[in-house]
PDB file of N, CA and C in Angstrom:
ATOM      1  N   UNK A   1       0.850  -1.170   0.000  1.00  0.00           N
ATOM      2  CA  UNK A   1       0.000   0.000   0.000  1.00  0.00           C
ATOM      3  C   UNK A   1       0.896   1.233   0.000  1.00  0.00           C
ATOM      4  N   UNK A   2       0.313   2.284  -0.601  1.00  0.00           N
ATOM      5  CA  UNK A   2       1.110   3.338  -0.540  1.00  0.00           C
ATOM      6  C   UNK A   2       0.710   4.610   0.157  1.00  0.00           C
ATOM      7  N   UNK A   3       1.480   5.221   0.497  1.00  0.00           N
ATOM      8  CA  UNK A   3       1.088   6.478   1.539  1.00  0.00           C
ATOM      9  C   UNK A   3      -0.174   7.404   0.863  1.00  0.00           C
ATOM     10  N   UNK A   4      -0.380   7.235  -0.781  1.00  0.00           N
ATOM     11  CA  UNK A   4      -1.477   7.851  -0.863  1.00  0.00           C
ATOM     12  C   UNK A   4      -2.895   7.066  -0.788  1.00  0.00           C
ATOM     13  N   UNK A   5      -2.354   5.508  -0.998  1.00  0.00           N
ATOM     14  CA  UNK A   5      -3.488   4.965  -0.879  1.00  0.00           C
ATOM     15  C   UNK A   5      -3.977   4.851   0.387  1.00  0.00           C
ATOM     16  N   UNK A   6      -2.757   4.762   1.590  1.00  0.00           N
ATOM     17  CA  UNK A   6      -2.746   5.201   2.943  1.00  0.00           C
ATOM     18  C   UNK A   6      -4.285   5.960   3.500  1.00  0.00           C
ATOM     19  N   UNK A   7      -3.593   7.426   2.955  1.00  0.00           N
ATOM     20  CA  UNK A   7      -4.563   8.476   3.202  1.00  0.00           C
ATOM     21  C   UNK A   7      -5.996   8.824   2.692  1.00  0.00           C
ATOM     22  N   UNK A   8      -6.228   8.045   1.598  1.00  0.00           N
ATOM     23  CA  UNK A   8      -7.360   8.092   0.907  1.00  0.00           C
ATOM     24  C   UNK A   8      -8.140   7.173   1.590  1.00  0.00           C
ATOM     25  N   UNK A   9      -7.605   6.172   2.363  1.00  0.00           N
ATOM     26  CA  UNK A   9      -8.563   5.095   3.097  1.00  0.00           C
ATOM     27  C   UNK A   9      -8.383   5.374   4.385  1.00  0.00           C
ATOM     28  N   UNK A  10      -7.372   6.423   5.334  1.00  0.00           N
ATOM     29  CA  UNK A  10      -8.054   7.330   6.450  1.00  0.00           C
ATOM     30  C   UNK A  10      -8.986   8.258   6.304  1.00  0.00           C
ATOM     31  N   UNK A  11      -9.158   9.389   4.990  1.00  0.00           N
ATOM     32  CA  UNK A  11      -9.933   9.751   4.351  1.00  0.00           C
ATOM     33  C   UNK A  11     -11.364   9.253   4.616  1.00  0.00           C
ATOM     34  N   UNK A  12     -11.460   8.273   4.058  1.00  0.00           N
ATOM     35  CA  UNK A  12     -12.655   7.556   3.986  1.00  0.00           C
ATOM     36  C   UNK A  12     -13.306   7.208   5.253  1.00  0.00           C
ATOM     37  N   UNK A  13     -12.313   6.886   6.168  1.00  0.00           N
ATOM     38  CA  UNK A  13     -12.561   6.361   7.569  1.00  0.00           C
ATOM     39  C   UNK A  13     -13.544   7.222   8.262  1.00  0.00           C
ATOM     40  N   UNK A  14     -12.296   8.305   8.013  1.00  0.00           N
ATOM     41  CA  UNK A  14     -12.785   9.943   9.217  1.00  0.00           C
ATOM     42  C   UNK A  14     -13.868  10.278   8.233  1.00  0.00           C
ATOM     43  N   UNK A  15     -14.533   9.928   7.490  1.00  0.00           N
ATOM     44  CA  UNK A  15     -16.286  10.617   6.779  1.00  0.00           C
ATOM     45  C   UNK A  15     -17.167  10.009   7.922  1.00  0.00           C
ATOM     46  N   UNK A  16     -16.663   8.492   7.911  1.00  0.00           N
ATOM     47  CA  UNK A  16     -17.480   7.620   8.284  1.00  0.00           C
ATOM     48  C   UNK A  16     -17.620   7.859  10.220  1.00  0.00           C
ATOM     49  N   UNK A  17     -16.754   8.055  10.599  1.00  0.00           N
ATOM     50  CA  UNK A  17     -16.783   8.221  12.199  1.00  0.00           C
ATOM     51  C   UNK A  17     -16.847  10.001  12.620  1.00  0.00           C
ATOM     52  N   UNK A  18     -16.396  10.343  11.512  1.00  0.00           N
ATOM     53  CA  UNK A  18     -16.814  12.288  12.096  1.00  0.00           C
ATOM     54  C   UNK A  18     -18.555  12.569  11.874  1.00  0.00           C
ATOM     55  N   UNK A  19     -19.203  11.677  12.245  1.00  0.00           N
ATOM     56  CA  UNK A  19     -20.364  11.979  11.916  1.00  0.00           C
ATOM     57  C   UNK A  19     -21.241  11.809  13.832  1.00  0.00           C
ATOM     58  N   UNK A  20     -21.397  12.849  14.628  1.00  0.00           N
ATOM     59  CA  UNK A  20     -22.012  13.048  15.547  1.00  0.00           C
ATOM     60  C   UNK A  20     -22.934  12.264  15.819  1.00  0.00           C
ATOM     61  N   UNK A  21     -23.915  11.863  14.802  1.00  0.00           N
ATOM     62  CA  UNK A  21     -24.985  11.338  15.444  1.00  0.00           C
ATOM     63  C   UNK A  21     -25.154   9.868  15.459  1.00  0.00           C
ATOM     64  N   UNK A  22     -23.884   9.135  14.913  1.00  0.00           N
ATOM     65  CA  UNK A  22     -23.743   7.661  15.399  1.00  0.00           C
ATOM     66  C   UNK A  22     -22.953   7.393  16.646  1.00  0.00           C
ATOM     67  N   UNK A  23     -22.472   7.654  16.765  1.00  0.00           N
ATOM     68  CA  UNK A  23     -21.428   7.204  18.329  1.00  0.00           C
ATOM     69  C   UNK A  23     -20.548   8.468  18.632  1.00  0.00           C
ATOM     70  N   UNK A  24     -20.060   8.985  19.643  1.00  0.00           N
ATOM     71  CA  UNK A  24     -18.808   9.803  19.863  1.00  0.00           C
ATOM     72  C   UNK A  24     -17.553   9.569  19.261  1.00  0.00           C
ATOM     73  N   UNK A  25     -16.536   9.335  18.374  1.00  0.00           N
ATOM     74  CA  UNK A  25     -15.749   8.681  18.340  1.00  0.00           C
ATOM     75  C   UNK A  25     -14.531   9.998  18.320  1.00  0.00           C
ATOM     76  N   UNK A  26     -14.773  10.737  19.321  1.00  0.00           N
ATOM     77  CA  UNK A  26     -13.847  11.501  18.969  1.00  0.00           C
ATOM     78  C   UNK A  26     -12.092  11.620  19.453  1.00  0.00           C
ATOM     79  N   UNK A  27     -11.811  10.484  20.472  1.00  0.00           N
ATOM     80  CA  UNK A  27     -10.514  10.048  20.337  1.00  0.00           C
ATOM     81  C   UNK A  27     -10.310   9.186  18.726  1.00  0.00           C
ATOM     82  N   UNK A  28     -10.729   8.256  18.045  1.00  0.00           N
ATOM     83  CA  UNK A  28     -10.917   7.489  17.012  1.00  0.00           C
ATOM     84  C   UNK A  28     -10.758   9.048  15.924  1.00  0.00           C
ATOM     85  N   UNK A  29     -11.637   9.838  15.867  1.00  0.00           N
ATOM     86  CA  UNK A  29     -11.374  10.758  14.693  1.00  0.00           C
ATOM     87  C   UNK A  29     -10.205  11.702  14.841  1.00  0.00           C
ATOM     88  N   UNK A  30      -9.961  12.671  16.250  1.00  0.00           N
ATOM     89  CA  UNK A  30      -8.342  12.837  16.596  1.00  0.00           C
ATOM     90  C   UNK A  30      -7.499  11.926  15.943  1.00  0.00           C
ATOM     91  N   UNK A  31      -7.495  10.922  16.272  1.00  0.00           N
ATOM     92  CA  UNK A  31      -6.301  10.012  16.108  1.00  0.00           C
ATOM     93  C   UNK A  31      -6.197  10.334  14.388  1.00  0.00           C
ATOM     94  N   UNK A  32      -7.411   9.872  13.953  1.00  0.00           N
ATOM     95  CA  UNK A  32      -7.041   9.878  12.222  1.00  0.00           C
ATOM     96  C   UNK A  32      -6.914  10.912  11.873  1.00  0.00           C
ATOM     97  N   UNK A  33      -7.093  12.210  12.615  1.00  0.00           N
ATOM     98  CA  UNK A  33      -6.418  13.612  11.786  1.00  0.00           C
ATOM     99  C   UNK A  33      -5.156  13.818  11.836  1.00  0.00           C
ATOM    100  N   UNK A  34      -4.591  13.159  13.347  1.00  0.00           N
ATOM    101  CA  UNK A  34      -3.138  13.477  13.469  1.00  0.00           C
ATOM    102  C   UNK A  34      -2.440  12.691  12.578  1.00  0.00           C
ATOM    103  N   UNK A  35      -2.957  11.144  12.322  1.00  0.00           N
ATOM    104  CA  UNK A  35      -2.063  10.553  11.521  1.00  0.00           C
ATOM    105  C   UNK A  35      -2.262  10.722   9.947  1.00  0.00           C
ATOM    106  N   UNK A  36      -3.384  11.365   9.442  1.00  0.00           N
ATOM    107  CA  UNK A  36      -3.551  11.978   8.438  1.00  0.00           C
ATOM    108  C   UNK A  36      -2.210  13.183   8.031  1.00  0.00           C
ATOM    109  N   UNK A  37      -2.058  14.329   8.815  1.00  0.00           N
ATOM    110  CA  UNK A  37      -1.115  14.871   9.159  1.00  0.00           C
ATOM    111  C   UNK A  37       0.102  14.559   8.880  1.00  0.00           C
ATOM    112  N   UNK A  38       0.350  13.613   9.452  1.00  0.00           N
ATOM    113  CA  UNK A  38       1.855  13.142   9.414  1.00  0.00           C
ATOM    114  C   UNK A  38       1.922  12.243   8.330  1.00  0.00           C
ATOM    115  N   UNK A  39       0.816  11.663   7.579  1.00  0.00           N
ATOM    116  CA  UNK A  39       1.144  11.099   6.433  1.00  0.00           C
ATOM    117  C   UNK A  39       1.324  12.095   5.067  1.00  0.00           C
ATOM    118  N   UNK A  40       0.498  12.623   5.186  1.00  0.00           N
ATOM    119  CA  UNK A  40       0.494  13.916   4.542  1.00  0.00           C
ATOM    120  C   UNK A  40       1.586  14.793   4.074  1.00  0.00           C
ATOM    121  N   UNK A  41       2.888  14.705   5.316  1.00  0.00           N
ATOM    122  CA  UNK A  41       4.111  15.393   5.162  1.00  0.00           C
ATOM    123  C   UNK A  41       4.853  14.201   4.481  1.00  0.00           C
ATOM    124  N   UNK A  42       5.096  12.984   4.103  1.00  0.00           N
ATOM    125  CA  UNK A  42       5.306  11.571   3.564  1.00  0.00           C
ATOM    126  C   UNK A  42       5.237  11.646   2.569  1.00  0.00           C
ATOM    127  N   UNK A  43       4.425  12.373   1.741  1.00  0.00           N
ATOM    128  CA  UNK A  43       4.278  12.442   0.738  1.00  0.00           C
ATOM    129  C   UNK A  43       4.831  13.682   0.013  1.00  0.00           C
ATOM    130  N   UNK A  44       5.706  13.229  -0.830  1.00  0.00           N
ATOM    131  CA  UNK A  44       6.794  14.114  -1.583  1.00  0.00           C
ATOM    132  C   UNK A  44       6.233  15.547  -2.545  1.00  0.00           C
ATOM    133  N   UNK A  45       6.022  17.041  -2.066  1.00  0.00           N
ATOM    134  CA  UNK A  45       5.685  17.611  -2.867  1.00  0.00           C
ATOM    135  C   UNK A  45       6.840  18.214  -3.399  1.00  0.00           C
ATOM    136  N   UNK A  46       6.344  18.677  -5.073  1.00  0.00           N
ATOM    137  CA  UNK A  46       7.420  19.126  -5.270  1.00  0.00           C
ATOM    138  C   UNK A  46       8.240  20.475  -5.352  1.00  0.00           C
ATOM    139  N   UNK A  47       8.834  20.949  -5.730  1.00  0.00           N
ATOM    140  CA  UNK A  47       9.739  22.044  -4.411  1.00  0.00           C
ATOM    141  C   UNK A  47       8.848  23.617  -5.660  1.00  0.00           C
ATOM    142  N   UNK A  48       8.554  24.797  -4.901  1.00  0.00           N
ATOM    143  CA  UNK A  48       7.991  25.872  -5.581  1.00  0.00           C
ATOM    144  C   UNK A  48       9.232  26.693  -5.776  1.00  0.00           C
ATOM    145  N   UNK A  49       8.862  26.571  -7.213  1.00  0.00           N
ATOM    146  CA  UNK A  49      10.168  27.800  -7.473  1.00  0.00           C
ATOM    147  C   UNK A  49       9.342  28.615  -8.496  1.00  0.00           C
ATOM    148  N   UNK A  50      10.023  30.311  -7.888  1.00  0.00           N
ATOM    149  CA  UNK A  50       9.933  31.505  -7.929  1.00  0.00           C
ATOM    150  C   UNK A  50      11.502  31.768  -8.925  1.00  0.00           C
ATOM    151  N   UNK A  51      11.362  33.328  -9.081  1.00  0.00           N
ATOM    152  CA  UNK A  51      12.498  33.998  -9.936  1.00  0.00           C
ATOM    153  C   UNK A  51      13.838  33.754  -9.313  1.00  0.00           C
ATOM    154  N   UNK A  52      14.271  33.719  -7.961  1.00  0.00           N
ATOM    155  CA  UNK A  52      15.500  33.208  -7.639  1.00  0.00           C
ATOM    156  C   UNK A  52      15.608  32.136  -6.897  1.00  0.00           C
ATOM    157  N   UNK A  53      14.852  31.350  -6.744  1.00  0.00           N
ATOM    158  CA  UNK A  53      14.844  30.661  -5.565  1.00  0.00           C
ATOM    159  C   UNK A  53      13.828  29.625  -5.659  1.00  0.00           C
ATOM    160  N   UNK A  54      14.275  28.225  -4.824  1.00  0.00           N
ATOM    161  CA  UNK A  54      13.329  27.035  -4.730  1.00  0.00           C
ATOM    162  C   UNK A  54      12.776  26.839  -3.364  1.00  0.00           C
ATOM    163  N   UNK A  55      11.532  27.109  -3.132  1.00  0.00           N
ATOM    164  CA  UNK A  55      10.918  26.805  -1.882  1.00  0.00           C
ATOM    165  C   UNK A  55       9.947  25.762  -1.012  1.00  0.00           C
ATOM    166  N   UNK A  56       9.573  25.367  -0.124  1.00  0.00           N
ATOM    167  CA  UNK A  56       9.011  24.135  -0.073  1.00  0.00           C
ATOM    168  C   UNK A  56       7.310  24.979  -0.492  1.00  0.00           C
ATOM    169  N   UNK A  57       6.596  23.910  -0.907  1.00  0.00           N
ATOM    170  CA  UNK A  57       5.079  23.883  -1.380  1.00  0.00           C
ATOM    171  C   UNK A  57       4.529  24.628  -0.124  1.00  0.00           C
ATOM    172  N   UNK A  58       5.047  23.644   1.326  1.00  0.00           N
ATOM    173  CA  UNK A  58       4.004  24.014   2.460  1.00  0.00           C
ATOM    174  C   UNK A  58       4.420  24.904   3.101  1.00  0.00           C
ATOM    175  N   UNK A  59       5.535  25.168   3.145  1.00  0.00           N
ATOM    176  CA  UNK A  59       5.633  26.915   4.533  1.00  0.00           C
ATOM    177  C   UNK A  59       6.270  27.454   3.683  1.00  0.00           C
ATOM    178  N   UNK A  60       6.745  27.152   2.305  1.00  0.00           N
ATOM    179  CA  UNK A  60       7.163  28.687   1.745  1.00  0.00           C
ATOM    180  C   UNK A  60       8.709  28.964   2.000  1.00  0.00           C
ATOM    181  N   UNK A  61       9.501  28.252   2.631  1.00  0.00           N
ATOM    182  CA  UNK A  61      10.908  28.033   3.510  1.00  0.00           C
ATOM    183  C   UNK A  61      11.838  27.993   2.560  1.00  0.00           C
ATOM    184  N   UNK A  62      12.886  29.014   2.116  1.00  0.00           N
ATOM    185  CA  UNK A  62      13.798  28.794   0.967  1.00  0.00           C
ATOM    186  C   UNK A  62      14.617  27.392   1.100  1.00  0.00           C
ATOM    187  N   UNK A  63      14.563  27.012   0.156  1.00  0.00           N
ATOM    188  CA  UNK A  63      15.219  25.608   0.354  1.00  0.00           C
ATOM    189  C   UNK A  63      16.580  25.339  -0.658  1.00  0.00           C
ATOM    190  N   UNK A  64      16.626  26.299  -1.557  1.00  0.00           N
ATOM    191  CA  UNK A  64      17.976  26.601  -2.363  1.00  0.00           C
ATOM    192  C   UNK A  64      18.121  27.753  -3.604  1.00  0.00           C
ATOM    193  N   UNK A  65      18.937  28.538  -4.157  1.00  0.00           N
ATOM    194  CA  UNK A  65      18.539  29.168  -5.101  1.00  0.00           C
ATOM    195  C   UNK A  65      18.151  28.236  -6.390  1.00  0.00           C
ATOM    196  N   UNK A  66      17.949  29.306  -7.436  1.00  0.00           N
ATOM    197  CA  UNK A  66      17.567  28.628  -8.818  1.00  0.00           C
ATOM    198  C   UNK A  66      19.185  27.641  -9.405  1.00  0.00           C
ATOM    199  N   UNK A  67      20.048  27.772  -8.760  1.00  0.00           N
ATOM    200  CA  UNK A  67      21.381  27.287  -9.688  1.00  0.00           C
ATOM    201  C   UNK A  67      21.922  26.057  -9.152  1.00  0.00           C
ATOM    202  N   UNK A  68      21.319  26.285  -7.687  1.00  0.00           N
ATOM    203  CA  UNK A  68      21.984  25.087  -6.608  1.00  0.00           C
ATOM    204  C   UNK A  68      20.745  24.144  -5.720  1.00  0.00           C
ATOM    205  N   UNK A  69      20.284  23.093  -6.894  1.00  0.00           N
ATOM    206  CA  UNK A  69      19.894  22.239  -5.825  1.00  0.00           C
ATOM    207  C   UNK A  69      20.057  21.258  -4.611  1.00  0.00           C
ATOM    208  N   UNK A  70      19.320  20.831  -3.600  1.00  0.00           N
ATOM    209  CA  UNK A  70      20.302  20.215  -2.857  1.00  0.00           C
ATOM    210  C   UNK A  70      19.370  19.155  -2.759  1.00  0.00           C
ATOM    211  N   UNK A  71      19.109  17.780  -3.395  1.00  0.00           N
ATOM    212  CA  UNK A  71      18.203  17.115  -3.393  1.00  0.00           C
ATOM    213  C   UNK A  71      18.658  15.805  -2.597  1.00  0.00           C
ATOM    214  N   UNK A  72      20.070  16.170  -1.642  1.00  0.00           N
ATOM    215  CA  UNK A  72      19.916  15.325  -0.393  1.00  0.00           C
ATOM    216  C   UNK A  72      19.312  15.827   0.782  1.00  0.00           C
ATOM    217  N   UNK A  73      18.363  16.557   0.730  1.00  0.00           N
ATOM    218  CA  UNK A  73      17.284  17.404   1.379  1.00  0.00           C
ATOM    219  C   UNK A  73      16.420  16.480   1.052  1.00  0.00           C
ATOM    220  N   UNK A  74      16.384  15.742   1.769  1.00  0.00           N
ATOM    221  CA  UNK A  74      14.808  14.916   1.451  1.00  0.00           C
ATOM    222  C   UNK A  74      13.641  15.598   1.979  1.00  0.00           C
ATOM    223  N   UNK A  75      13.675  16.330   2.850  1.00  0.00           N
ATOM    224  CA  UNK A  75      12.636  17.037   3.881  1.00  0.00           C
ATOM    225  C   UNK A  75      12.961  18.250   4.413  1.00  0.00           C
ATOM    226  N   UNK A  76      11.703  19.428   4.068  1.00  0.00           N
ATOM    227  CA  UNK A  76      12.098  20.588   4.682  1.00  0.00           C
ATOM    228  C   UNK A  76      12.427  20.619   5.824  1.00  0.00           C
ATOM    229  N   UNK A  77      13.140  21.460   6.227  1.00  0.00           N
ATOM    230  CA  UNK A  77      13.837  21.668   7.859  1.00  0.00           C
ATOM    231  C   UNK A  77      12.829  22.593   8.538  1.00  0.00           C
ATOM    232  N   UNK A  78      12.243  23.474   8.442  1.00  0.00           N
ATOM    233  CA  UNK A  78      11.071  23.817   8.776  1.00  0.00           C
ATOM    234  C   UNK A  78       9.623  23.327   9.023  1.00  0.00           C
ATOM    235  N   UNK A  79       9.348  22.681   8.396  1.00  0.00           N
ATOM    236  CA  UNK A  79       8.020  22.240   8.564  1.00  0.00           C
ATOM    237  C   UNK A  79       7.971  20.840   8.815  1.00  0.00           C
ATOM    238  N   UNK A  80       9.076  20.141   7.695  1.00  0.00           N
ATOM    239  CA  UNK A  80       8.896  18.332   7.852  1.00  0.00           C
ATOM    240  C   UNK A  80       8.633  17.710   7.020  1.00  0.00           C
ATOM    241  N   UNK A  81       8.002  18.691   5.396  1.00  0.00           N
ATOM    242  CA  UNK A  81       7.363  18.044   4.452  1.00  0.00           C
ATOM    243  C   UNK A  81       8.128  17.357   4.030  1.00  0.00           C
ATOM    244  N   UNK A  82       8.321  16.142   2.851  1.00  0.00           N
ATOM    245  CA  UNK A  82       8.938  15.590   1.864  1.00  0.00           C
ATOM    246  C   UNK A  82       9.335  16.474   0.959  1.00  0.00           C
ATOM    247  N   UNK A  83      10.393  16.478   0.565  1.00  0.00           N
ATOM    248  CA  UNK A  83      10.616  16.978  -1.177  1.00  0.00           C
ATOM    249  C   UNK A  83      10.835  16.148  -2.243  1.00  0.00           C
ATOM    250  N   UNK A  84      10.180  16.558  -3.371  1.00  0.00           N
ATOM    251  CA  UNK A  84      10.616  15.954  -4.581  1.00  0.00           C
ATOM    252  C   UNK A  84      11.079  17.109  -5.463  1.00  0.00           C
ATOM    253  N   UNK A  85      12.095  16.960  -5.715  1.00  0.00           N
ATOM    254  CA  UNK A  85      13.590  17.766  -6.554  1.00  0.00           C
ATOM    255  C   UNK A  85      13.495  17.778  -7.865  1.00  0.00           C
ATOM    256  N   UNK A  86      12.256  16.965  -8.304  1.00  0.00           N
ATOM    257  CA  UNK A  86      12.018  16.535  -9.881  1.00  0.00           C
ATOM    258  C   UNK A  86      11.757  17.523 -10.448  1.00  0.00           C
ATOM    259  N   UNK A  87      11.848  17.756 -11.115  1.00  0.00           N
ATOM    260  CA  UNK A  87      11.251  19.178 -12.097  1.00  0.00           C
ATOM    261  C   UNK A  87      10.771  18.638 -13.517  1.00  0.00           C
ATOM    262  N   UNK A  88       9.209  19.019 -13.693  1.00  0.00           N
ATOM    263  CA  UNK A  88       8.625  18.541 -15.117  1.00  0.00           C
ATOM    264  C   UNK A  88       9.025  19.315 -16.333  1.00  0.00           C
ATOM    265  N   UNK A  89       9.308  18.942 -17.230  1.00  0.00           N
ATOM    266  CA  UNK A  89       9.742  19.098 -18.428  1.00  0.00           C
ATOM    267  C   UNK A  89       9.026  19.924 -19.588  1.00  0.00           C
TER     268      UNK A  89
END
């Protein structure tokens, strides 16, 4: 299984238990937001680049200029996300 198929079937979970008027489950739906969360950063976005500079998707955190990548940066140092260094063609 993969971290997106992961999240698409916590996804699915938390519809099914964030719903008030079957049971309380609100340690059960906590739980799946936090680990939603942290799967979420697992998954590799890829890096935003602007006129000088490459930044992460989620906080925006310079992560190298336009000339110097550093794609043994697997993960922003700020936030935690994944990076993917790929650049589409």
């Amino acid at each position: 299984m993969t971290n997106e198929e992961a999240r698409m079937n916590l996804e699915k979970l938390l519809q099914i238990y964030d719903d008030p008027g079957i049971i309380d489950f609100t340690v059960i739906v906590e739980s799946i937001k936090m680990a939603l969360e942290a799967l979420e950063k697992q998954i590799p976005k890829k890096v935003r680049i602007t006129t000088s500079t490459k930044r992460c998707a989620v906080c925006g955190r310079q992560l190298s200029g336009i000339g110097n990548m550093h794609p043994t940066r697997l993960y922003c140092q700020k936030c935690g996300q994944a990076i993917d260094w790929t650049e589409d063609e």
